[in-house]
PDB file of N, CA and C in Angstrom:
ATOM      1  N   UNK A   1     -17.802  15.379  -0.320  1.00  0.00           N
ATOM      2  CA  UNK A   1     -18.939  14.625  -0.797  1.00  0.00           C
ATOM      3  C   UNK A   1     -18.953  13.258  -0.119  1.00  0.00           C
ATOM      4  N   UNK A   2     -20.127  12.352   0.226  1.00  0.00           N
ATOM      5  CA  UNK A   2     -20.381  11.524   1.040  1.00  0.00           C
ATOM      6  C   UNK A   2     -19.944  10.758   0.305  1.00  0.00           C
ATOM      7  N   UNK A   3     -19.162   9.214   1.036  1.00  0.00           N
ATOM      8  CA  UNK A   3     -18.119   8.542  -0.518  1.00  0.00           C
ATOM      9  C   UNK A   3     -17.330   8.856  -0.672  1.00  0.00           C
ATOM     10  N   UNK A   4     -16.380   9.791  -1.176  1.00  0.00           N
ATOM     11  CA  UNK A   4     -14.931  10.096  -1.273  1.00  0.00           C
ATOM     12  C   UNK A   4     -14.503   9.570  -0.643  1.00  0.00           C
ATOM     13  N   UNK A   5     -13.134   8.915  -0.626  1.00  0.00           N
ATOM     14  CA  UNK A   5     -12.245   8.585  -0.497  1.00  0.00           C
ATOM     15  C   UNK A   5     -11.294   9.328   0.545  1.00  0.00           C
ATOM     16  N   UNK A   6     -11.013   9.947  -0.444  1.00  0.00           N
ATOM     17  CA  UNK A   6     -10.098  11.285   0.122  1.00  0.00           C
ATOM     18  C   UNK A   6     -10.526  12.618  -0.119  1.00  0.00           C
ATOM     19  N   UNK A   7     -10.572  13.465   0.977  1.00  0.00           N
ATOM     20  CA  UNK A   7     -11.313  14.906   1.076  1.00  0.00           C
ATOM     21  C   UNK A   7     -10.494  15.601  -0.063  1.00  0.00           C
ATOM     22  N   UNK A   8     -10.957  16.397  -0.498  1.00  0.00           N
ATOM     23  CA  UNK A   8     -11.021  17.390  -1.729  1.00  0.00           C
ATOM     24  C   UNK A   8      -9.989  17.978  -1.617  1.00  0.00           C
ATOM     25  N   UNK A   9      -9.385  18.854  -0.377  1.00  0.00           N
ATOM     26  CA  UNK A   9      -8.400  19.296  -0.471  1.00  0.00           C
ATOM     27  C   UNK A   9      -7.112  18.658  -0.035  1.00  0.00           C
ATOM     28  N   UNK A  10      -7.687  17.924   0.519  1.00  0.00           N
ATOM     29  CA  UNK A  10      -6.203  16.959   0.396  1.00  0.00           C
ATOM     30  C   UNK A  10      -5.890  16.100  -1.392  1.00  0.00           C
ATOM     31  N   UNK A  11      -7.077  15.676  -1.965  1.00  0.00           N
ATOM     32  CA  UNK A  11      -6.722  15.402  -2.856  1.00  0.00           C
ATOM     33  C   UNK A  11      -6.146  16.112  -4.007  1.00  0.00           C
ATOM     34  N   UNK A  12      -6.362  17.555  -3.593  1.00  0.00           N
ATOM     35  CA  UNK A  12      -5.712  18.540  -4.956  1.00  0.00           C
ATOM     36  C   UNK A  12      -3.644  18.660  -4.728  1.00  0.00           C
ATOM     37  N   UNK A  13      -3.614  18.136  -3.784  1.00  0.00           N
ATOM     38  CA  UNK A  13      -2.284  18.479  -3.231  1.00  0.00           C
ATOM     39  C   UNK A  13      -1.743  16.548  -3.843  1.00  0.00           C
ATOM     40  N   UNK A  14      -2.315  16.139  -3.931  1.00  0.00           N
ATOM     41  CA  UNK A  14      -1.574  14.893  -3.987  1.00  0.00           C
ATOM     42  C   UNK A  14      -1.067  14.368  -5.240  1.00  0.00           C
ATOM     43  N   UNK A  15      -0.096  13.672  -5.779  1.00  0.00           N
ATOM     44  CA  UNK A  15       0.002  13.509  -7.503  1.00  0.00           C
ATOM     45  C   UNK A  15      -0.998  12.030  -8.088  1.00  0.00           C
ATOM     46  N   UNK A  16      -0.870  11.984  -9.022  1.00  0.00           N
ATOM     47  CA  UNK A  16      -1.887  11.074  -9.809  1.00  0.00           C
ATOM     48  C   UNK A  16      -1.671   9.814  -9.136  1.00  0.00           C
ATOM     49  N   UNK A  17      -0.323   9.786  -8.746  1.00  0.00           N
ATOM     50  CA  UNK A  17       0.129   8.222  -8.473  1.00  0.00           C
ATOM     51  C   UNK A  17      -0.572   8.156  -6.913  1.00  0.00           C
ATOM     52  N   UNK A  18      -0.681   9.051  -6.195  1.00  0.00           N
ATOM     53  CA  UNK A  18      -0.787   8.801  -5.042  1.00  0.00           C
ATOM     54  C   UNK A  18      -2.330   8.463  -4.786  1.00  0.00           C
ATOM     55  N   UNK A  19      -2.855   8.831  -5.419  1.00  0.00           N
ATOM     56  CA  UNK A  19      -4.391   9.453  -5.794  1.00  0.00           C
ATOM     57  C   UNK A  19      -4.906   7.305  -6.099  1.00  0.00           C
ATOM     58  N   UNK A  20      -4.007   6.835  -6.576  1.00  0.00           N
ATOM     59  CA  UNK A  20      -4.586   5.862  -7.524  1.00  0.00           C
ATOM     60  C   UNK A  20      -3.808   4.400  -6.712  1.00  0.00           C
ATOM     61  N   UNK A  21      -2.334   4.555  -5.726  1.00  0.00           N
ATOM     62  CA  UNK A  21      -2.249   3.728  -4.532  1.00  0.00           C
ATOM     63  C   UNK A  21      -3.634   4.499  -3.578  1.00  0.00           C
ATOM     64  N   UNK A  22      -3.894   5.260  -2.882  1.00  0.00           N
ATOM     65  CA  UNK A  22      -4.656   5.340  -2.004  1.00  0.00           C
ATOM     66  C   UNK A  22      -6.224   4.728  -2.121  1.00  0.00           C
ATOM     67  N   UNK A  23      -6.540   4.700  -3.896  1.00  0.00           N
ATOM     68  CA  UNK A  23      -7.683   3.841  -3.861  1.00  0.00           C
ATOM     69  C   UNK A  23      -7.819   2.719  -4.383  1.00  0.00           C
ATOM     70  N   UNK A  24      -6.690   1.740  -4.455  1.00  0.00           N
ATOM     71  CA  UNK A  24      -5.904   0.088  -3.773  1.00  0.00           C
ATOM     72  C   UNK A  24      -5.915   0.086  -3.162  1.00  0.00           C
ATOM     73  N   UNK A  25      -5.099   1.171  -1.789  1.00  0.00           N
ATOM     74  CA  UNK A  25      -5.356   0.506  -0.632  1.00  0.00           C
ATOM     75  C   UNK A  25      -7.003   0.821  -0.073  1.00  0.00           C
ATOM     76  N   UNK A  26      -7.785   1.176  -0.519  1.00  0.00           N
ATOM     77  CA  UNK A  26      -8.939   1.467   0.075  1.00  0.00           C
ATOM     78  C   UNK A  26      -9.844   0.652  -0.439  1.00  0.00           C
ATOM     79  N   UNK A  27      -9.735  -0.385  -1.266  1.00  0.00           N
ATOM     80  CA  UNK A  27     -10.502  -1.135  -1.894  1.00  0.00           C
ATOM     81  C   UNK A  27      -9.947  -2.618  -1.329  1.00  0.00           C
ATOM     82  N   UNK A  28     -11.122  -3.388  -0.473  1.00  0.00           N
ATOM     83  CA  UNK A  28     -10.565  -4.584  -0.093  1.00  0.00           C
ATOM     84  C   UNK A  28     -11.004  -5.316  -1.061  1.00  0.00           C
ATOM     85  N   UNK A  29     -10.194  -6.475  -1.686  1.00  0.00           N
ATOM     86  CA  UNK A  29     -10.232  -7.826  -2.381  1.00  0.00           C
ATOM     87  C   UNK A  29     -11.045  -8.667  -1.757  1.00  0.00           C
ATOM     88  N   UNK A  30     -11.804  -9.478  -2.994  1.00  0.00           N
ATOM     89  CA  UNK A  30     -12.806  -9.865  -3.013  1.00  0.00           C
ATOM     90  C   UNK A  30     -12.161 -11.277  -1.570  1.00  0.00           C
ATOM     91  N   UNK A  31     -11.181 -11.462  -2.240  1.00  0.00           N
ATOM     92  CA  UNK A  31     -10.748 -12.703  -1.251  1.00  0.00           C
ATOM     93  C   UNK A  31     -10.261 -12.374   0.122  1.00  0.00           C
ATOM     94  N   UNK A  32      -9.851 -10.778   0.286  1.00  0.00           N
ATOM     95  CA  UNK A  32      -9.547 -10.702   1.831  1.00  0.00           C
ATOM     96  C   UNK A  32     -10.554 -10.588   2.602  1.00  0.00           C
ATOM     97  N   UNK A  33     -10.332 -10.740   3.756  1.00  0.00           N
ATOM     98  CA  UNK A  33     -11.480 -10.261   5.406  1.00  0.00           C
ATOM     99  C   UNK A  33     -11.182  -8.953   5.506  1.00  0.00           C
ATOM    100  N   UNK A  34     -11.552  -8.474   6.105  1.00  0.00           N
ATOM    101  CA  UNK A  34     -11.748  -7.296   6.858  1.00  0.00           C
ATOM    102  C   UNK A  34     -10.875  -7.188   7.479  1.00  0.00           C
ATOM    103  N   UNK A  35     -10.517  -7.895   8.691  1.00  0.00           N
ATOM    104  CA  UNK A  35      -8.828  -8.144   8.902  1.00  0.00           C
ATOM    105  C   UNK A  35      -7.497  -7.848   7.793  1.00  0.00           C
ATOM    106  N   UNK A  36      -7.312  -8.625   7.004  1.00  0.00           N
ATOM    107  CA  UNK A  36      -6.928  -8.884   6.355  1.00  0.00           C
ATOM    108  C   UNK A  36      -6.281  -7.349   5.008  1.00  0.00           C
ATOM    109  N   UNK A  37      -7.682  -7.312   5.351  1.00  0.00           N
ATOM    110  CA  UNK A  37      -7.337  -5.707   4.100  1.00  0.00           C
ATOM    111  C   UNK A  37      -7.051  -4.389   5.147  1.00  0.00           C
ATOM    112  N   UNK A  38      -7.515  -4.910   6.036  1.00  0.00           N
ATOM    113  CA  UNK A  38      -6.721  -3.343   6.909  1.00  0.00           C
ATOM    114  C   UNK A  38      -5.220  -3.785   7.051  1.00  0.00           C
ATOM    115  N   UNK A  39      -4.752  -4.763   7.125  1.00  0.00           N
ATOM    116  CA  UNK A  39      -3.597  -4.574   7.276  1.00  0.00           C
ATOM    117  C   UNK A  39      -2.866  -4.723   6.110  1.00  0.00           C
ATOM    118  N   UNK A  40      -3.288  -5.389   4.552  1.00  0.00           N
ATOM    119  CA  UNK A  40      -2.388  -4.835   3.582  1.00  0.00           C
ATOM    120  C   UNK A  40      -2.622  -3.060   3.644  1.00  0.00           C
ATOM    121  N   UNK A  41      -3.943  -2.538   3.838  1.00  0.00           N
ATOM    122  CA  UNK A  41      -4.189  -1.001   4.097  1.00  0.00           C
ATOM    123  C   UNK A  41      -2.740  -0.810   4.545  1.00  0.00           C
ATOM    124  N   UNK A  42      -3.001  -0.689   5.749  1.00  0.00           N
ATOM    125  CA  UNK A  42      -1.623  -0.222   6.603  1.00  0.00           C
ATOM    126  C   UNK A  42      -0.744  -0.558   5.927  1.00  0.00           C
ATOM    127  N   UNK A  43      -0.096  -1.614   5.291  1.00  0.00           N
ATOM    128  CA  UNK A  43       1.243  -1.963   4.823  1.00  0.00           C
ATOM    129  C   UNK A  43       1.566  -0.583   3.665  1.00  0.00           C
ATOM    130  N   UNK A  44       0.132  -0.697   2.555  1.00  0.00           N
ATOM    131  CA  UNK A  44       0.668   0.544   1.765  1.00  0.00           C
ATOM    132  C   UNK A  44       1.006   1.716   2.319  1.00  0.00           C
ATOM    133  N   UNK A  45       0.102   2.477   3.794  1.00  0.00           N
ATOM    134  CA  UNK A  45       0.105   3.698   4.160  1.00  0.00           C
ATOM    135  C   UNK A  45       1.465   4.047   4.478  1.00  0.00           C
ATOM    136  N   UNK A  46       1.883   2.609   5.189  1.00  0.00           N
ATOM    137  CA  UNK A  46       3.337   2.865   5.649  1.00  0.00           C
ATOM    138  C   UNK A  46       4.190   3.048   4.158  1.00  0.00           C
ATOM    139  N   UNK A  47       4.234   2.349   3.165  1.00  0.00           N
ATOM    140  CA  UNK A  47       4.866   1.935   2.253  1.00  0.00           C
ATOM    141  C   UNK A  47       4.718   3.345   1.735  1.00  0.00           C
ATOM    142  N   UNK A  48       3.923   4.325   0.929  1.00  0.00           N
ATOM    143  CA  UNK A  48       3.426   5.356   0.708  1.00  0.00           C
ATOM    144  C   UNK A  48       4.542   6.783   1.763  1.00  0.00           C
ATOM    145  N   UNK A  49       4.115   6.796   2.879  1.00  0.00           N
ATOM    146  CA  UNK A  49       5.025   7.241   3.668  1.00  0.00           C
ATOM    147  C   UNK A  49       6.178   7.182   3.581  1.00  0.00           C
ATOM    148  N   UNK A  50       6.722   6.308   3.548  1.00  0.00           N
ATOM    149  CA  UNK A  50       8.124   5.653   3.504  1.00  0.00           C
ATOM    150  C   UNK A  50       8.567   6.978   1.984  1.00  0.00           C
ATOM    151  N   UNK A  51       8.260   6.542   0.781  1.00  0.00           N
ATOM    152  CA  UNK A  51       8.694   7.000  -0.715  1.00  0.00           C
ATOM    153  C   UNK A  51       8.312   8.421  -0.093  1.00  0.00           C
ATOM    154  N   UNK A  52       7.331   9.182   0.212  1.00  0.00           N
ATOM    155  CA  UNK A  52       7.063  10.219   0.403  1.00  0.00           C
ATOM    156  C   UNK A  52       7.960  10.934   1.415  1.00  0.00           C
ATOM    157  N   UNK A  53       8.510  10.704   2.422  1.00  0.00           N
ATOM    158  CA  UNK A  53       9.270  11.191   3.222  1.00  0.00           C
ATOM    159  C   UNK A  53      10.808  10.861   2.495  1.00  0.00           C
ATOM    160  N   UNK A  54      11.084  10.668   1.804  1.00  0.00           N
ATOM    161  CA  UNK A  54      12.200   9.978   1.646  1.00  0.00           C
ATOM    162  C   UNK A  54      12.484  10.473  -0.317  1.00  0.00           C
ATOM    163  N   UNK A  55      11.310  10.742  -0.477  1.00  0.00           N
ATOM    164  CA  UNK A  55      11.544  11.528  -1.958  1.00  0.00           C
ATOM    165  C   UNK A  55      11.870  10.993  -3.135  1.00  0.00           C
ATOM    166  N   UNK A  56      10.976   9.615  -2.930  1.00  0.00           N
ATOM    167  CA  UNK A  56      11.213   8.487  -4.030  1.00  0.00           C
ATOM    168  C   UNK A  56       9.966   8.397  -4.929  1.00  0.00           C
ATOM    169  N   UNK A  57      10.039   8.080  -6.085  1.00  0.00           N
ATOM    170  CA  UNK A  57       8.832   8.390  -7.295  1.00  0.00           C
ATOM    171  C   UNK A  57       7.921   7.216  -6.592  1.00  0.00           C
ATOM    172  N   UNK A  58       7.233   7.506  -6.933  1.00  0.00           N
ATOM    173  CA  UNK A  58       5.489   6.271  -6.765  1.00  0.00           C
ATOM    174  C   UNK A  58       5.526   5.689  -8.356  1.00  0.00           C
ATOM    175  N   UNK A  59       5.559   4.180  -7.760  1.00  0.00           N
ATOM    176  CA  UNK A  59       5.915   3.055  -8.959  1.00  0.00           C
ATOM    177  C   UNK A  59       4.218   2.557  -8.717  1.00  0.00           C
ATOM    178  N   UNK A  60       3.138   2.640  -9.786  1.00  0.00           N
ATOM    179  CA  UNK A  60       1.454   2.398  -9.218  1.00  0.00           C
ATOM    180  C   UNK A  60       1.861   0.751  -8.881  1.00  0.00           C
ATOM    181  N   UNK A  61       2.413   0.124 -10.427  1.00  0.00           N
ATOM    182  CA  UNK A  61       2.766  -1.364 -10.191  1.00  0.00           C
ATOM    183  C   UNK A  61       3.531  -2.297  -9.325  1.00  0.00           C
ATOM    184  N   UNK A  62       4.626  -1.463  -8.696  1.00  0.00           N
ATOM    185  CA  UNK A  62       5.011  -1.657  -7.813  1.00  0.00           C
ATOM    186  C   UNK A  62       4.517  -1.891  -6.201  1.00  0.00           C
ATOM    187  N   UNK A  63       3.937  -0.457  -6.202  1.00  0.00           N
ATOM    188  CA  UNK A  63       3.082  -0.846  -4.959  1.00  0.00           C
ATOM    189  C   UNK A  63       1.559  -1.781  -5.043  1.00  0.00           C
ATOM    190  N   UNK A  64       1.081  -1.805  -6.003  1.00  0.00           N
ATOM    191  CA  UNK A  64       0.269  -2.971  -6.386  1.00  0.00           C
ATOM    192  C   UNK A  64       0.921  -4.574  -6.215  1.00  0.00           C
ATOM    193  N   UNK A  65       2.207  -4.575  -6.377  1.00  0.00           N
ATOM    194  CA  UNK A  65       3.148  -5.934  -6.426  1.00  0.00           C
ATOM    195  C   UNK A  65       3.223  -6.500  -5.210  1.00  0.00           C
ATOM    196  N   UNK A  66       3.821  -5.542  -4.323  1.00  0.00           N
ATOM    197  CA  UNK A  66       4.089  -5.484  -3.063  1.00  0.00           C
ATOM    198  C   UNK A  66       3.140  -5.463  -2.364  1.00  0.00           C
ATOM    199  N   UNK A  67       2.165  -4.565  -2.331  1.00  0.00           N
ATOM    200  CA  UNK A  67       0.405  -5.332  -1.326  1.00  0.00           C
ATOM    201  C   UNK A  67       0.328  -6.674  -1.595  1.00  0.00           C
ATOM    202  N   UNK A  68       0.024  -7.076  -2.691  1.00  0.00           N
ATOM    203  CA  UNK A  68       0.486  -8.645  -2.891  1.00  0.00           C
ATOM    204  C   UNK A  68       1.057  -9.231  -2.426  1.00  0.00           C
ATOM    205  N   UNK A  69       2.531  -9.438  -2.509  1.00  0.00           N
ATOM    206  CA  UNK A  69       3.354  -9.753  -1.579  1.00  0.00           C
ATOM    207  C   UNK A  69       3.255  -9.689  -0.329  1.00  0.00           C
ATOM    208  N   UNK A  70       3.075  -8.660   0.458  1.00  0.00           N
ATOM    209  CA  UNK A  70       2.774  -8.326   1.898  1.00  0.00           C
ATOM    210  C   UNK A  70       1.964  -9.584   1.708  1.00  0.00           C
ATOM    211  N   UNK A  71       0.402  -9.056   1.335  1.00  0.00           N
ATOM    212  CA  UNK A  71      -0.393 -10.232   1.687  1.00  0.00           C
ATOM    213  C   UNK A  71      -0.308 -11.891   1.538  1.00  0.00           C
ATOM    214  N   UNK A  72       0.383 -12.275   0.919  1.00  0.00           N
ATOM    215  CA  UNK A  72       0.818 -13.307   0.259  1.00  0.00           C
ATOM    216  C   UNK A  72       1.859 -14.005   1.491  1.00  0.00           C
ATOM    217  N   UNK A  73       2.987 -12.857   2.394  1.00  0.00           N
ATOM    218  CA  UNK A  73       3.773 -13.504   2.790  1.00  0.00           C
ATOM    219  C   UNK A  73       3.065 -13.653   4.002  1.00  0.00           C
ATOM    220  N   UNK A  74       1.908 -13.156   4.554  1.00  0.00           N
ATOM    221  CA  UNK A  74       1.608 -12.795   5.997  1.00  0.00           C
ATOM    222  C   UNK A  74       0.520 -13.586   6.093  1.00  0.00           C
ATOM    223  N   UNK A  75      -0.157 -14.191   5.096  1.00  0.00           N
ATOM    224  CA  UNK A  75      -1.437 -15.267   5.209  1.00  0.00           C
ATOM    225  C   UNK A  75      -1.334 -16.114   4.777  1.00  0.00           C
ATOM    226  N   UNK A  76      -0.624 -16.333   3.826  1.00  0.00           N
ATOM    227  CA  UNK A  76      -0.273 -17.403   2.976  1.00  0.00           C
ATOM    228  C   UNK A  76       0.776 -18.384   2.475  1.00  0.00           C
ATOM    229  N   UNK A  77       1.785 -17.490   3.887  1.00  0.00           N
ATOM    230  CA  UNK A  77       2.882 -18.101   3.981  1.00  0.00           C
ATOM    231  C   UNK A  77       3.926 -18.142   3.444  1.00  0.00           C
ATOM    232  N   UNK A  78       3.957 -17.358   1.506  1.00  0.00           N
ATOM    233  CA  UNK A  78       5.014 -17.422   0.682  1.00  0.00           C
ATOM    234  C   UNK A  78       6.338 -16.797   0.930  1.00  0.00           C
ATOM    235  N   UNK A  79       7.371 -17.487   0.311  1.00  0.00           N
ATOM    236  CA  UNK A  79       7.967 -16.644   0.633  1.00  0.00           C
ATOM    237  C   UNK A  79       9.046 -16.018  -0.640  1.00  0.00           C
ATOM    238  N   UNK A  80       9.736 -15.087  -0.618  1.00  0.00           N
ATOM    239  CA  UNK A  80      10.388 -14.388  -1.714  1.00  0.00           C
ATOM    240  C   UNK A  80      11.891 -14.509  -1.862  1.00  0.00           C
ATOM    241  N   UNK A  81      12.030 -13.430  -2.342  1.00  0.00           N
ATOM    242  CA  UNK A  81      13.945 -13.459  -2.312  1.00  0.00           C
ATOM    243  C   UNK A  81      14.438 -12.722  -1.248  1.00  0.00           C
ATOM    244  N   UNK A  82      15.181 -13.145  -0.642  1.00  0.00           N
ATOM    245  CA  UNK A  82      15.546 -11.962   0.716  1.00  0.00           C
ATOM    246  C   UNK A  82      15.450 -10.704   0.454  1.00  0.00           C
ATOM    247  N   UNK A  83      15.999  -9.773  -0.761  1.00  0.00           N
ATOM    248  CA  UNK A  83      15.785  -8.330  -0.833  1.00  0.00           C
ATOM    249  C   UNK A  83      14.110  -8.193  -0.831  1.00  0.00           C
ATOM    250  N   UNK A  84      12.831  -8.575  -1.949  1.00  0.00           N
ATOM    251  CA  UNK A  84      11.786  -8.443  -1.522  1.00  0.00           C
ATOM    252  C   UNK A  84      11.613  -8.484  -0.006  1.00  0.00           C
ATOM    253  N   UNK A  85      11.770  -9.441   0.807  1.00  0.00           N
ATOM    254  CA  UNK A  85      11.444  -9.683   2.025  1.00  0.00           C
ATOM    255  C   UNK A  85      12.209  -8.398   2.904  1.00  0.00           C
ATOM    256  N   UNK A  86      13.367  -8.353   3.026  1.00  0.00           N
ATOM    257  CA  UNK A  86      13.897  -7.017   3.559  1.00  0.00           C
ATOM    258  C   UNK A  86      13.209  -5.519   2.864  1.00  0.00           C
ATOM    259  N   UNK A  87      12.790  -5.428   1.508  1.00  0.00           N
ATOM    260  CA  UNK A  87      12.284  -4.058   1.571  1.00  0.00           C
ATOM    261  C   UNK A  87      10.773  -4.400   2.032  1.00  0.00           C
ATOM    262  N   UNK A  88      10.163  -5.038   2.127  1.00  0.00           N
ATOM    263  CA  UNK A  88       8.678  -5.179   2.613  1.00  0.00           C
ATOM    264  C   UNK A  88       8.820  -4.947   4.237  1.00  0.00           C
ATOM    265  N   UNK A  89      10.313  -5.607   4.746  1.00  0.00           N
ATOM    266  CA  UNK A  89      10.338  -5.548   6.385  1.00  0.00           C
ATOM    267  C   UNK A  89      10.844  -4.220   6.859  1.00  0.00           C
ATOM    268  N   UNK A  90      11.146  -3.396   5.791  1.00  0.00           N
ATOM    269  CA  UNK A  90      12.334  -1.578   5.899  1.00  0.00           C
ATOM    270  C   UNK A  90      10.606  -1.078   5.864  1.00  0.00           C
ATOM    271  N   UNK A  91       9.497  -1.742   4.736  1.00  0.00           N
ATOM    272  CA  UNK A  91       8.332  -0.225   4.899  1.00  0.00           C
ATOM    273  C   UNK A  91       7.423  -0.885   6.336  1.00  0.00           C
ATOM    274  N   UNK A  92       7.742  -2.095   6.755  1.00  0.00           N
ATOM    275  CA  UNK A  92       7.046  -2.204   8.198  1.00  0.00           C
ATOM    276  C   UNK A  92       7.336  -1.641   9.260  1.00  0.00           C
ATOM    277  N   UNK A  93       8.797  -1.284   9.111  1.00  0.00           N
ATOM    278  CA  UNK A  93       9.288  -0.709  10.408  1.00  0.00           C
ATOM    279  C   UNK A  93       9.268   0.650  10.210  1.00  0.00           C
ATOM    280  N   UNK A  94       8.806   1.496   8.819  1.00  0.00           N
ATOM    281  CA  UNK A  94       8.583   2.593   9.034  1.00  0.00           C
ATOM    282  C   UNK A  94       9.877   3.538   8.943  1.00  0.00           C
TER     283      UNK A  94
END
């Protein structure tokens, strides 16, 4: 259907959690650019990937925390506790 998100049959295969990061990352914030939200995009896809290959539960709040963060440390300069910063730099490198 024109709109979706994610095609139909990919979405029957996917679990609730994944279903509900994929449309966070597909929804840009009112305050990002266009720039800006493709690459928290990308940060989750990778981040998403990462738990999925690797066979780790999908935390929704978590990865909601962490787009944040990403975005936060990469435009705005903040910065965290070294472990945040090292697992945000483990789902960049994929």
């Amino acid at each position: 259907m024109e709109g979706d998100i994610i095609p139909k049959v990919i979405e029957e295969a996917m679990t609730e959690e994944e279903k509900i990061v994929l449309r966070d990352a597909n929804t840009r914030k009112e305050w990002e650019s266009n720039g800006q939200w493709t690459k928290r995009k990308e940060f989750l896809l990778k981040m998403l990937n990462y738990h999925k290959l690797n066979n780790i539960k999908i935390d929704v709040d978590k990865f909601s925390k962490m787009g944040h963060m990403f975005y936060n440390m990469k435009y705005l300069k903040c910065t965290y506790s070294s472990q945040v910063e090292d697992e945000i730099r483990m789902y960049l490198e994929g």
